[in-house]
C-alpha atoms as a PDB file:
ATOM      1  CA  UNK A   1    -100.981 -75.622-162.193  1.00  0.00           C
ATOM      2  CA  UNK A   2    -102.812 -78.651-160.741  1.00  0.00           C
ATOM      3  CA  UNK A   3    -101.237 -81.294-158.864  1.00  0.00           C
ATOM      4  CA  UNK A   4    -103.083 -83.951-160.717  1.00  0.00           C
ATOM      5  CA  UNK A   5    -101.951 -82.559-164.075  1.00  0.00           C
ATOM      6  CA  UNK A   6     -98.299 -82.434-163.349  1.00  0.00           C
ATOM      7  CA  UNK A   7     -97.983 -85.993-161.863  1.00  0.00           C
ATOM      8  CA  UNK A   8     -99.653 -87.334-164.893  1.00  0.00           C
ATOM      9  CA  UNK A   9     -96.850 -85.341-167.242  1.00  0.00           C
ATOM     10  CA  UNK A  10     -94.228 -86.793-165.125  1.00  0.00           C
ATOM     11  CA  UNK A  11     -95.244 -90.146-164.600  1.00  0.00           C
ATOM     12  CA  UNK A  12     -95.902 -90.229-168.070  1.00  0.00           C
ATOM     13  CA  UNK A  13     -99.943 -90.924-167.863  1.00  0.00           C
ATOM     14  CA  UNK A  14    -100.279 -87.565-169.921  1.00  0.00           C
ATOM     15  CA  UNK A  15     -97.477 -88.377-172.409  1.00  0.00           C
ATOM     16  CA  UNK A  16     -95.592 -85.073-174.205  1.00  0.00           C
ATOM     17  CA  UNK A  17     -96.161 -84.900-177.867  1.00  0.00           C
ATOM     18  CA  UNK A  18     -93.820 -82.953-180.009  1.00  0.00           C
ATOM     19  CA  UNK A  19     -94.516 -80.113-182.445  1.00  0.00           C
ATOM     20  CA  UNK A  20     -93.148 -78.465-185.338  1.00  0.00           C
ATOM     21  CA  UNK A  21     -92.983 -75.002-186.264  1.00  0.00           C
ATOM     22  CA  UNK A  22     -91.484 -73.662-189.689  1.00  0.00           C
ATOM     23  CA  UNK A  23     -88.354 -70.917-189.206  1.00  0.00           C
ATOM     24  CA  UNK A  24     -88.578 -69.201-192.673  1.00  0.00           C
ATOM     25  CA  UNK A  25     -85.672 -67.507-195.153  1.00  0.00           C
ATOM     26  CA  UNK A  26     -87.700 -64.357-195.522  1.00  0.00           C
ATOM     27  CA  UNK A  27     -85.619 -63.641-198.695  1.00  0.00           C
ATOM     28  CA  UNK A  28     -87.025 -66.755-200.879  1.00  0.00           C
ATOM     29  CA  UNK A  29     -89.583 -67.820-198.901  1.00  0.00           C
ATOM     30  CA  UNK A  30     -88.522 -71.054-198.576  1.00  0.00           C
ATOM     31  CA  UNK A  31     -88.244 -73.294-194.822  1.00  0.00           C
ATOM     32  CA  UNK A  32     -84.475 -72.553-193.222  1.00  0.00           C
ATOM     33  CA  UNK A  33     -85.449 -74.592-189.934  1.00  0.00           C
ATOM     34  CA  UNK A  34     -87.713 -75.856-187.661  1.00  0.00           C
ATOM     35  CA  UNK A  35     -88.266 -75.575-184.049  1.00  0.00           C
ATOM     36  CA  UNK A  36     -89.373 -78.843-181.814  1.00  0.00           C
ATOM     37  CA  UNK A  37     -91.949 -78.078-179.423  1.00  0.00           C
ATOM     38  CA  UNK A  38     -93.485 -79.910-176.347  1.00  0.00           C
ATOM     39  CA  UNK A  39     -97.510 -80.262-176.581  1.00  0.00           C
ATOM     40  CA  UNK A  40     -99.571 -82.067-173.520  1.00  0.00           C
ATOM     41  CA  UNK A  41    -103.275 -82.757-173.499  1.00  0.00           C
ATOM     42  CA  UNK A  42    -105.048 -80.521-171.147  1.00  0.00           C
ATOM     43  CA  UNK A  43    -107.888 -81.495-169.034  1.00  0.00           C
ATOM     44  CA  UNK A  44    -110.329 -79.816-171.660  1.00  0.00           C
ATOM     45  CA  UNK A  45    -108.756 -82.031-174.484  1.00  0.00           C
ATOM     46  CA  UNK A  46    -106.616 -79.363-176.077  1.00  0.00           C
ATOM     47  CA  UNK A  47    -102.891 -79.029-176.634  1.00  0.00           C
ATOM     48  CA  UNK A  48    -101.394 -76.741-174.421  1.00  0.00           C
ATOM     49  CA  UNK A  49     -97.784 -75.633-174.939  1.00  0.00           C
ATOM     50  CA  UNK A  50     -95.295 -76.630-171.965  1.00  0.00           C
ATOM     51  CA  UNK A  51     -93.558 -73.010-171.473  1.00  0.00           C
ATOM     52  CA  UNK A  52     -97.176 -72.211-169.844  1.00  0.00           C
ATOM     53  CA  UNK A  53     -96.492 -74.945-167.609  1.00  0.00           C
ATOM     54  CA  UNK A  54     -92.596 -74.133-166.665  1.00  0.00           C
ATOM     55  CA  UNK A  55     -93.170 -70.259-166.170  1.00  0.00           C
ATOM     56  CA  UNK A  56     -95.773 -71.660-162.933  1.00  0.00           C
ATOM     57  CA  UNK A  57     -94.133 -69.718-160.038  1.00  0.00           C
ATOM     58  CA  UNK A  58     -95.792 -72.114-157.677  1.00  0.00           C
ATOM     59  CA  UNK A  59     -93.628 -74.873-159.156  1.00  0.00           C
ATOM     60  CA  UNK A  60     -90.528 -76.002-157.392  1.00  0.00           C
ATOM     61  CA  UNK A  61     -86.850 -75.559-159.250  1.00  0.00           C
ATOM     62  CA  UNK A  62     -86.164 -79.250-158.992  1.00  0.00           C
ATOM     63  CA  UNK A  63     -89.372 -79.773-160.563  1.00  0.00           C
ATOM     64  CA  UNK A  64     -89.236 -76.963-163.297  1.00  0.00           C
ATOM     65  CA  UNK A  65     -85.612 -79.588-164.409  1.00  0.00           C
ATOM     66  CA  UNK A  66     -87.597 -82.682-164.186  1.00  0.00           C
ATOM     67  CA  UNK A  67     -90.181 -81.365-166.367  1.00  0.00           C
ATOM     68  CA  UNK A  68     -87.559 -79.710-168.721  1.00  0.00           C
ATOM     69  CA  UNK A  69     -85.688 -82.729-169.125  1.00  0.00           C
ATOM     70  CA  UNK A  70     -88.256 -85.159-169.710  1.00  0.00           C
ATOM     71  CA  UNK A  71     -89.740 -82.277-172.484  1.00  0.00           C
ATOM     72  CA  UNK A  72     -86.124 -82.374-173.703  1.00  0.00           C
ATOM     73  CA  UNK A  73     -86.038 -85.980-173.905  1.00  0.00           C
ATOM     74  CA  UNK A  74     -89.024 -86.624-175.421  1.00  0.00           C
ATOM     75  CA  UNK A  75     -88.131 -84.018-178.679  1.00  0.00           C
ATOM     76  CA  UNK A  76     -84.621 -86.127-179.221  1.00  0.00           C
ATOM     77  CA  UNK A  77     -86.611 -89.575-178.656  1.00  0.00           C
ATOM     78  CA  UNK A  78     -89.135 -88.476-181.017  1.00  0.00           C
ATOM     79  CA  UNK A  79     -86.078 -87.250-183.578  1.00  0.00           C
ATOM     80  CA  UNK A  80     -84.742 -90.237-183.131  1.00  0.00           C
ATOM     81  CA  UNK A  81     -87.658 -91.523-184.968  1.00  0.00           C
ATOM     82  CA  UNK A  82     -88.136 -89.178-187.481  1.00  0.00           C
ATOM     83  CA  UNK A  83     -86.999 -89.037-191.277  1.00  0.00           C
ATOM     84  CA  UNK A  84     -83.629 -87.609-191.970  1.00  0.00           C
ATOM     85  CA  UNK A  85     -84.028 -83.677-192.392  1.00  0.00           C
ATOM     86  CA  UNK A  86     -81.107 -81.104-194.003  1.00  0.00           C
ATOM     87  CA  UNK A  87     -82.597 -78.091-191.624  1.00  0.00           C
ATOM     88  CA  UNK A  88     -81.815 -76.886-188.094  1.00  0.00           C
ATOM     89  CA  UNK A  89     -83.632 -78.239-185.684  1.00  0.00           C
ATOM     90  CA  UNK A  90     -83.696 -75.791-182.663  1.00  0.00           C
ATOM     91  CA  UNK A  91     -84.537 -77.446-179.184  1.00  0.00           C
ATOM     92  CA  UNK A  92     -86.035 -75.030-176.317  1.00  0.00           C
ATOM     93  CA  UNK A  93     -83.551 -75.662-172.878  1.00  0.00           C
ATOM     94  CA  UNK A  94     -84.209 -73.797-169.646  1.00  0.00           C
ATOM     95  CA  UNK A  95     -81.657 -72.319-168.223  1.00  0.00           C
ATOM     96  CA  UNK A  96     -81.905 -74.163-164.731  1.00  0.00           C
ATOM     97  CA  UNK A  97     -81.417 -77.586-166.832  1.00  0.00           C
ATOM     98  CA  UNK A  98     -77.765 -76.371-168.153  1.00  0.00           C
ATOM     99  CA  UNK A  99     -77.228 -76.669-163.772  1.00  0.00           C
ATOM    100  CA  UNK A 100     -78.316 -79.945-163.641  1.00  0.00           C
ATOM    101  CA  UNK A 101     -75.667 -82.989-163.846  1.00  0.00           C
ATOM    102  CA  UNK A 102     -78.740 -85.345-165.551  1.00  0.00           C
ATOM    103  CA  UNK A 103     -78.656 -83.159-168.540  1.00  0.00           C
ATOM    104  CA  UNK A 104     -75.221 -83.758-169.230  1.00  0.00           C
ATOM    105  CA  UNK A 105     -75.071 -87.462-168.595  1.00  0.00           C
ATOM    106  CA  UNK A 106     -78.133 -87.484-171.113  1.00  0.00           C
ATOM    107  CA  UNK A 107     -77.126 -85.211-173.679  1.00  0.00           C
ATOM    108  CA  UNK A 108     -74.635 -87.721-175.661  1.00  0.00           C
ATOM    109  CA  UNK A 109     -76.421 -90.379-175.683  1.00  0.00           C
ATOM    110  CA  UNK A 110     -79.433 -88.127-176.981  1.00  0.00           C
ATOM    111  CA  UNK A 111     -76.876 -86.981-179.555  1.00  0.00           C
ATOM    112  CA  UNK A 112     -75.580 -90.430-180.467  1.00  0.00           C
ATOM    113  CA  UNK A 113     -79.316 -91.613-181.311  1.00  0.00           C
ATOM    114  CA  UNK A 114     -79.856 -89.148-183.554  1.00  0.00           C
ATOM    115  CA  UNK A 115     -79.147 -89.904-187.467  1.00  0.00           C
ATOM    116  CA  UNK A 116     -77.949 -86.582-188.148  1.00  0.00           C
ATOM    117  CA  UNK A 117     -74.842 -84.798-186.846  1.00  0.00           C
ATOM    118  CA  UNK A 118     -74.737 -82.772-184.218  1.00  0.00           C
ATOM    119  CA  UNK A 119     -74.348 -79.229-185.608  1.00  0.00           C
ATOM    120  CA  UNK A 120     -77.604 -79.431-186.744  1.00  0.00           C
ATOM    121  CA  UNK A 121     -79.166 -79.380-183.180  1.00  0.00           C
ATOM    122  CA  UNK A 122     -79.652 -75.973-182.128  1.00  0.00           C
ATOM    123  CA  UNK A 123     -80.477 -75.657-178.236  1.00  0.00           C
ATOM    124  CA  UNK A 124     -82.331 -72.319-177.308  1.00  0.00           C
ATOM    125  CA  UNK A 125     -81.653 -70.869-173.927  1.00  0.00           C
ATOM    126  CA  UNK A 126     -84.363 -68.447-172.573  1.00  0.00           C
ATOM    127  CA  UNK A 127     -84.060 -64.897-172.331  1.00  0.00           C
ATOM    128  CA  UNK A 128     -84.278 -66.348-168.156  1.00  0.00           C
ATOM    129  CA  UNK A 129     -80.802 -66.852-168.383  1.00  0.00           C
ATOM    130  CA  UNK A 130     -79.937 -63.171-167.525  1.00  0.00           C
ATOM    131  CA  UNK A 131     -80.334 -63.447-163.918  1.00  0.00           C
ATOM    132  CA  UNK A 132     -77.230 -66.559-164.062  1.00  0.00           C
ATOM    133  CA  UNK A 133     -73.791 -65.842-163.213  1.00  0.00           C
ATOM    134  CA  UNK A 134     -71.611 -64.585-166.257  1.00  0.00           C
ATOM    135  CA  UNK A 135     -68.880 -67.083-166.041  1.00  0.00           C
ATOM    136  CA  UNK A 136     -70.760 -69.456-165.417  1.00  0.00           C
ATOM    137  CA  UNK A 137     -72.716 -69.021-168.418  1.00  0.00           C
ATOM    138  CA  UNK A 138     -69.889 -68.612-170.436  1.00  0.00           C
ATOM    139  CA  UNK A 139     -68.696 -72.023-169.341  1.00  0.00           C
ATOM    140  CA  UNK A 140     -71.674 -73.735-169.767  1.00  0.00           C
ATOM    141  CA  UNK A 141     -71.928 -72.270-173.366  1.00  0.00           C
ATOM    142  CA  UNK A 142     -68.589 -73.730-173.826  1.00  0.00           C
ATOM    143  CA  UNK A 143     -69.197 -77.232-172.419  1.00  0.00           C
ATOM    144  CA  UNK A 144     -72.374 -77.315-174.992  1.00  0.00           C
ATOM    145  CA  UNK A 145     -70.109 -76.653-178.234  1.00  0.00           C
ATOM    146  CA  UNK A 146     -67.663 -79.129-177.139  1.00  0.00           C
ATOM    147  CA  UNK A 147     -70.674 -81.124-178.374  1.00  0.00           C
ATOM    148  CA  UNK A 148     -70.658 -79.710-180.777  1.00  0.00           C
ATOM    149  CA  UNK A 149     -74.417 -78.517-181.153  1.00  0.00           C
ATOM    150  CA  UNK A 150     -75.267 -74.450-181.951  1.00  0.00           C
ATOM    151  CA  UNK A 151     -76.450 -72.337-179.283  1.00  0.00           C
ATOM    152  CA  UNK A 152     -79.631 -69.711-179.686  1.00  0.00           C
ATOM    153  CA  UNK A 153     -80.743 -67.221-177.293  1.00  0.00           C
ATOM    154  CA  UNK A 154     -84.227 -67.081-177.171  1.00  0.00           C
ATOM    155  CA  UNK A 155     -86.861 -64.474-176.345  1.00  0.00           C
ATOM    156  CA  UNK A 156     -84.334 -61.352-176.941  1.00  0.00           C
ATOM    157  CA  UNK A 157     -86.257 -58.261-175.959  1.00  0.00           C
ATOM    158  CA  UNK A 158     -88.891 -59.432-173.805  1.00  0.00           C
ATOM    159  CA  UNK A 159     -89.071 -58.408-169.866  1.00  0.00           C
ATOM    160  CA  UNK A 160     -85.484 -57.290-169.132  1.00  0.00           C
ATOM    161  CA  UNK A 161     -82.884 -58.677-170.880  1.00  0.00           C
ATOM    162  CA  UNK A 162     -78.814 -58.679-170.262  1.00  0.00           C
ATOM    163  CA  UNK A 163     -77.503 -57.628-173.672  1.00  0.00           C
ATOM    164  CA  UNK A 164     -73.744 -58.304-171.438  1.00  0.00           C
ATOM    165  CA  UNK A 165     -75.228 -62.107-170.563  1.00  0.00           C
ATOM    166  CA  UNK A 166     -76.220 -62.638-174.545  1.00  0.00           C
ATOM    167  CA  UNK A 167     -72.744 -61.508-175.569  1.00  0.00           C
ATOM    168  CA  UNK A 168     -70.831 -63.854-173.095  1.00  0.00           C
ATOM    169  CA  UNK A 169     -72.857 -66.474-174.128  1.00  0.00           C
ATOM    170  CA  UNK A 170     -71.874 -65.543-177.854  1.00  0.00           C
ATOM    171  CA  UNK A 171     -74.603 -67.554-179.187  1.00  0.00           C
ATOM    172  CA  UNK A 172     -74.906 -68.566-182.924  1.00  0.00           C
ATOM    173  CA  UNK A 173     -78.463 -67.008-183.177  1.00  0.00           C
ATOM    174  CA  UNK A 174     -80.605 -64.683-181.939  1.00  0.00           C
ATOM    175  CA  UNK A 175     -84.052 -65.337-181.544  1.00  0.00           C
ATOM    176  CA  UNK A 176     -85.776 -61.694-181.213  1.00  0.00           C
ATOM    177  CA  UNK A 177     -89.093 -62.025-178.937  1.00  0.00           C
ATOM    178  CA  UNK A 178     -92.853 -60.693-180.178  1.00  0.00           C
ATOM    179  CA  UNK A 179     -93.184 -57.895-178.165  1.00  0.00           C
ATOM    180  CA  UNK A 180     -90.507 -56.412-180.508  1.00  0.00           C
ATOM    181  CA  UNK A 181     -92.461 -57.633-183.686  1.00  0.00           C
ATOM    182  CA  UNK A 182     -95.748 -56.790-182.378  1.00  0.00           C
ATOM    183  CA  UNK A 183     -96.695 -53.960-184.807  1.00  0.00           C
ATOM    184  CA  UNK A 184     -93.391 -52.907-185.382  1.00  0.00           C
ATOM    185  CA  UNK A 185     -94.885 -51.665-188.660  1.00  0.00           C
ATOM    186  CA  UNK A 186     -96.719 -48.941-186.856  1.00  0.00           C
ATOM    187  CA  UNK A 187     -93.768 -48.290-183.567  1.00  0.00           C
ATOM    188  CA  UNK A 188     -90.626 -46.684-185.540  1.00  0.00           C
ATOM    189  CA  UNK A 189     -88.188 -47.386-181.702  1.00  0.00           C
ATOM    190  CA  UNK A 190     -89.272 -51.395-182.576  1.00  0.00           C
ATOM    191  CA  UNK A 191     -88.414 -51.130-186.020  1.00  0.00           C
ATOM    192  CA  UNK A 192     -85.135 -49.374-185.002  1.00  0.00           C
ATOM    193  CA  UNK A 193     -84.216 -51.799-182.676  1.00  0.00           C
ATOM    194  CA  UNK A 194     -85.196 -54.918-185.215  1.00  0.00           C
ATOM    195  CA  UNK A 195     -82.859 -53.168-187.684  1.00  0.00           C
ATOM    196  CA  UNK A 196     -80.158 -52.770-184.964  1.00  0.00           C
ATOM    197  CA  UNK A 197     -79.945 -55.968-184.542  1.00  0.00           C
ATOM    198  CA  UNK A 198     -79.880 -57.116-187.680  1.00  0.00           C
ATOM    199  CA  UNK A 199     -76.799 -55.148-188.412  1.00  0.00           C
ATOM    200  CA  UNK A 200     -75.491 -56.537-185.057  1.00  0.00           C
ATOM    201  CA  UNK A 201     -75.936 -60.106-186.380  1.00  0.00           C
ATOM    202  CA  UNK A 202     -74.622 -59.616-189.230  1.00  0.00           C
ATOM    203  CA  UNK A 203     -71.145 -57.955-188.302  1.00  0.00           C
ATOM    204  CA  UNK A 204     -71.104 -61.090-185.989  1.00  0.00           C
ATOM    205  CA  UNK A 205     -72.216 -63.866-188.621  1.00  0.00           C
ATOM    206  CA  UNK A 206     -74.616 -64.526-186.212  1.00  0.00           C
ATOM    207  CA  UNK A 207     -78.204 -66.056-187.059  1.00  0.00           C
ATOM    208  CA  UNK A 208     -81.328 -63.720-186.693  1.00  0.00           C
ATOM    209  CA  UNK A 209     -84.946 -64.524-186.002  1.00  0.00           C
ATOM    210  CA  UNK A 210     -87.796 -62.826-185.667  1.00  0.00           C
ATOM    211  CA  UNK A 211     -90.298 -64.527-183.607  1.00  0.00           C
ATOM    212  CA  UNK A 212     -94.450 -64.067-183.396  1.00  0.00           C
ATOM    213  CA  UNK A 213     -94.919 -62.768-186.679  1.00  0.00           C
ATOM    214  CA  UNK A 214     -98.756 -63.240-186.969  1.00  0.00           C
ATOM    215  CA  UNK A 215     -99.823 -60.291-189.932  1.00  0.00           C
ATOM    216  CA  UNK A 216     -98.929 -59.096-193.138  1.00  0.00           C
ATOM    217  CA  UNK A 217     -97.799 -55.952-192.177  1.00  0.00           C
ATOM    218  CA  UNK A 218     -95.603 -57.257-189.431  1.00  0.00           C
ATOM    219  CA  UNK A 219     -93.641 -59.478-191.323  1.00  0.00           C
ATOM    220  CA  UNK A 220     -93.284 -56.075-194.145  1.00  0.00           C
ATOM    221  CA  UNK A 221     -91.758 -54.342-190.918  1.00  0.00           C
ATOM    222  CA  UNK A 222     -89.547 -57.631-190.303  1.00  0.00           C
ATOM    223  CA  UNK A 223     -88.360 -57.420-193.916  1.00  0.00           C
ATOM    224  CA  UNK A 224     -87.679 -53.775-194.320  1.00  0.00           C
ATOM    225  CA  UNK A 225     -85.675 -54.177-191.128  1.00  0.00           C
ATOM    226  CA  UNK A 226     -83.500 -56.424-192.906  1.00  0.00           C
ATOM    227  CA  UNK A 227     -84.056 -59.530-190.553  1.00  0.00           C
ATOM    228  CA  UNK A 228     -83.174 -62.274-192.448  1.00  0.00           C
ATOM    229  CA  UNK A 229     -85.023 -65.175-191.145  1.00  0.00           C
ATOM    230  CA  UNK A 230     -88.787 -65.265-189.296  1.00  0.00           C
ATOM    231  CA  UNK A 231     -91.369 -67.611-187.276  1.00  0.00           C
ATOM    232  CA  UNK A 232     -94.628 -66.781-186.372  1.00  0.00           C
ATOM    233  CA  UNK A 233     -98.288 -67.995-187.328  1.00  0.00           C
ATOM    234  CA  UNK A 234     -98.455 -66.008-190.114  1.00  0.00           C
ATOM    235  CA  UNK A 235     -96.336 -68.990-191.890  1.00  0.00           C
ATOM    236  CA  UNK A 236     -99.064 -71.428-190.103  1.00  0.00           C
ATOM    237  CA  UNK A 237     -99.457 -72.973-186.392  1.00  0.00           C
ATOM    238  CA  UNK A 238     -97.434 -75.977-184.872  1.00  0.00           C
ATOM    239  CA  UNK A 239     -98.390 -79.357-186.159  1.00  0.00           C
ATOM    240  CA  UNK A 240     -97.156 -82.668-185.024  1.00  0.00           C
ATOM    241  CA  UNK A 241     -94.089 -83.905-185.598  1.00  0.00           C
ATOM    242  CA  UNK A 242     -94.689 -87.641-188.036  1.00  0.00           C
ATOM    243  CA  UNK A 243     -92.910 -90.091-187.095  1.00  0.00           C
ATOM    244  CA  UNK A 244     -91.834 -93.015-188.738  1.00  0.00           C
ATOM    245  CA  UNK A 245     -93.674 -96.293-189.351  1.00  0.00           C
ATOM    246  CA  UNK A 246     -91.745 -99.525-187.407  1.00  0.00           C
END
């Protein structure tokens, strides 16, 4: 990443711009949620997502939580000053934030603005989270409900998960990653494991997601696996989130 480009971000000369993207019942086809994400202008003039940006291994930790927080901040500023909405809203969170004490003095007041209660906020922790202590984890997990917002684990199944560290956390979805969706129509082990999973979430009344779906014959795989809900571009790409008029 370029120096230039991150000072802008955090300065706020390159401002971040939120996104929506649909989360779909893929039994009636109708919208079950929506996910918030963070857009900035690149030097070319296109959006470019910020996970790109926090996954730089030249950038510092104390930098990857200023970044993250300010992202973080700018999706509940910008819900602050949106129309009321009767769907999840799920809310990426790296798991270095949940270590840092400005996230917690900023996560009521973030809460408070909001005109809908907190249950609907769903905060997804990355699949990054399996390399974090156990107890700790399970504490911080705890510490978030007693805000009472939901808790997702995101990215299941991509690089090398902790199926122990996702079952401490006992999150209230799972979020299953693409590389498990990615033609799972023609890979029968993916389509296992999608199905797994489903009957996992379901014994647990947990939430299930299947994330990247992108063709028609992916999201038949996702449905004859019995996943219940999916995201992906086959429902359409991000668009900005409207806010209201003053």
């Amino acid at each position: 990443m370029q120096a230039s480009i991150l000072h802008s971000i955090l300065s706020g000369e390159r401002p971040a711009i939120t996104y929506t993207q649909s989360i779909i019942d893929l039994k009636s086809g109708e919208l079950a949620a929506m996910e918030l994400l963070t857009r900035f202008e690149g030097e070319d003039g296109k959006m470019c997502a910020v996970g790109s940006l926090l996954e730089d291994v030249t950038l510092a930790p104390s930098m990857r939580v200023e970044l993250d927080l300010l992202c973080v901040g700018a999706v509940f500023e910008a819900l602050a000053n949106t129309p009321v909405t009767d769907h999840l809203l799920f809310i990426n969170l790296h798991p270095m934030t949940l270590d840092a004490p400005g996230f917690w003095q900023k996560l009521r007041p973030w809460l408070w603005n909001l005109s809908i209660p907190p249950h609907r906020i769903v905060l997804e922790i990355t699949e990054a989270f399996a390399g974090h202590d156990l107890d700790k984890l399970e504490s911080l997990a705890k510490r978030l409900r007693s805000y009472e917002v939901r808790l997702a684990v995101d990215d299941l199944g991509s690089g090398v998960a902790s199926l122990t560290h996702m079952a401490r956390l006992a999150p209230d979805f799972i979020k299953v990653d693409r590389s498990l969706v990615y033609q799972a129509h023609r890979r029968p082990y993916q389509a296992a494991l999608l199905n797994a999973l489903a009957v996992f979430a379901d014994r647990m009344g947990v939430g299930y997601i299947a994330e990247g779906i992108e063709t028609a014959e992916e999201l038949q795989a996702v449905i004859d696996a019995d996943v219940p809900w999916g995201q992906g571009y086959i429902f359409g790409e991000p668009v900005p989130l409207h806010l209201k008029a003053d």
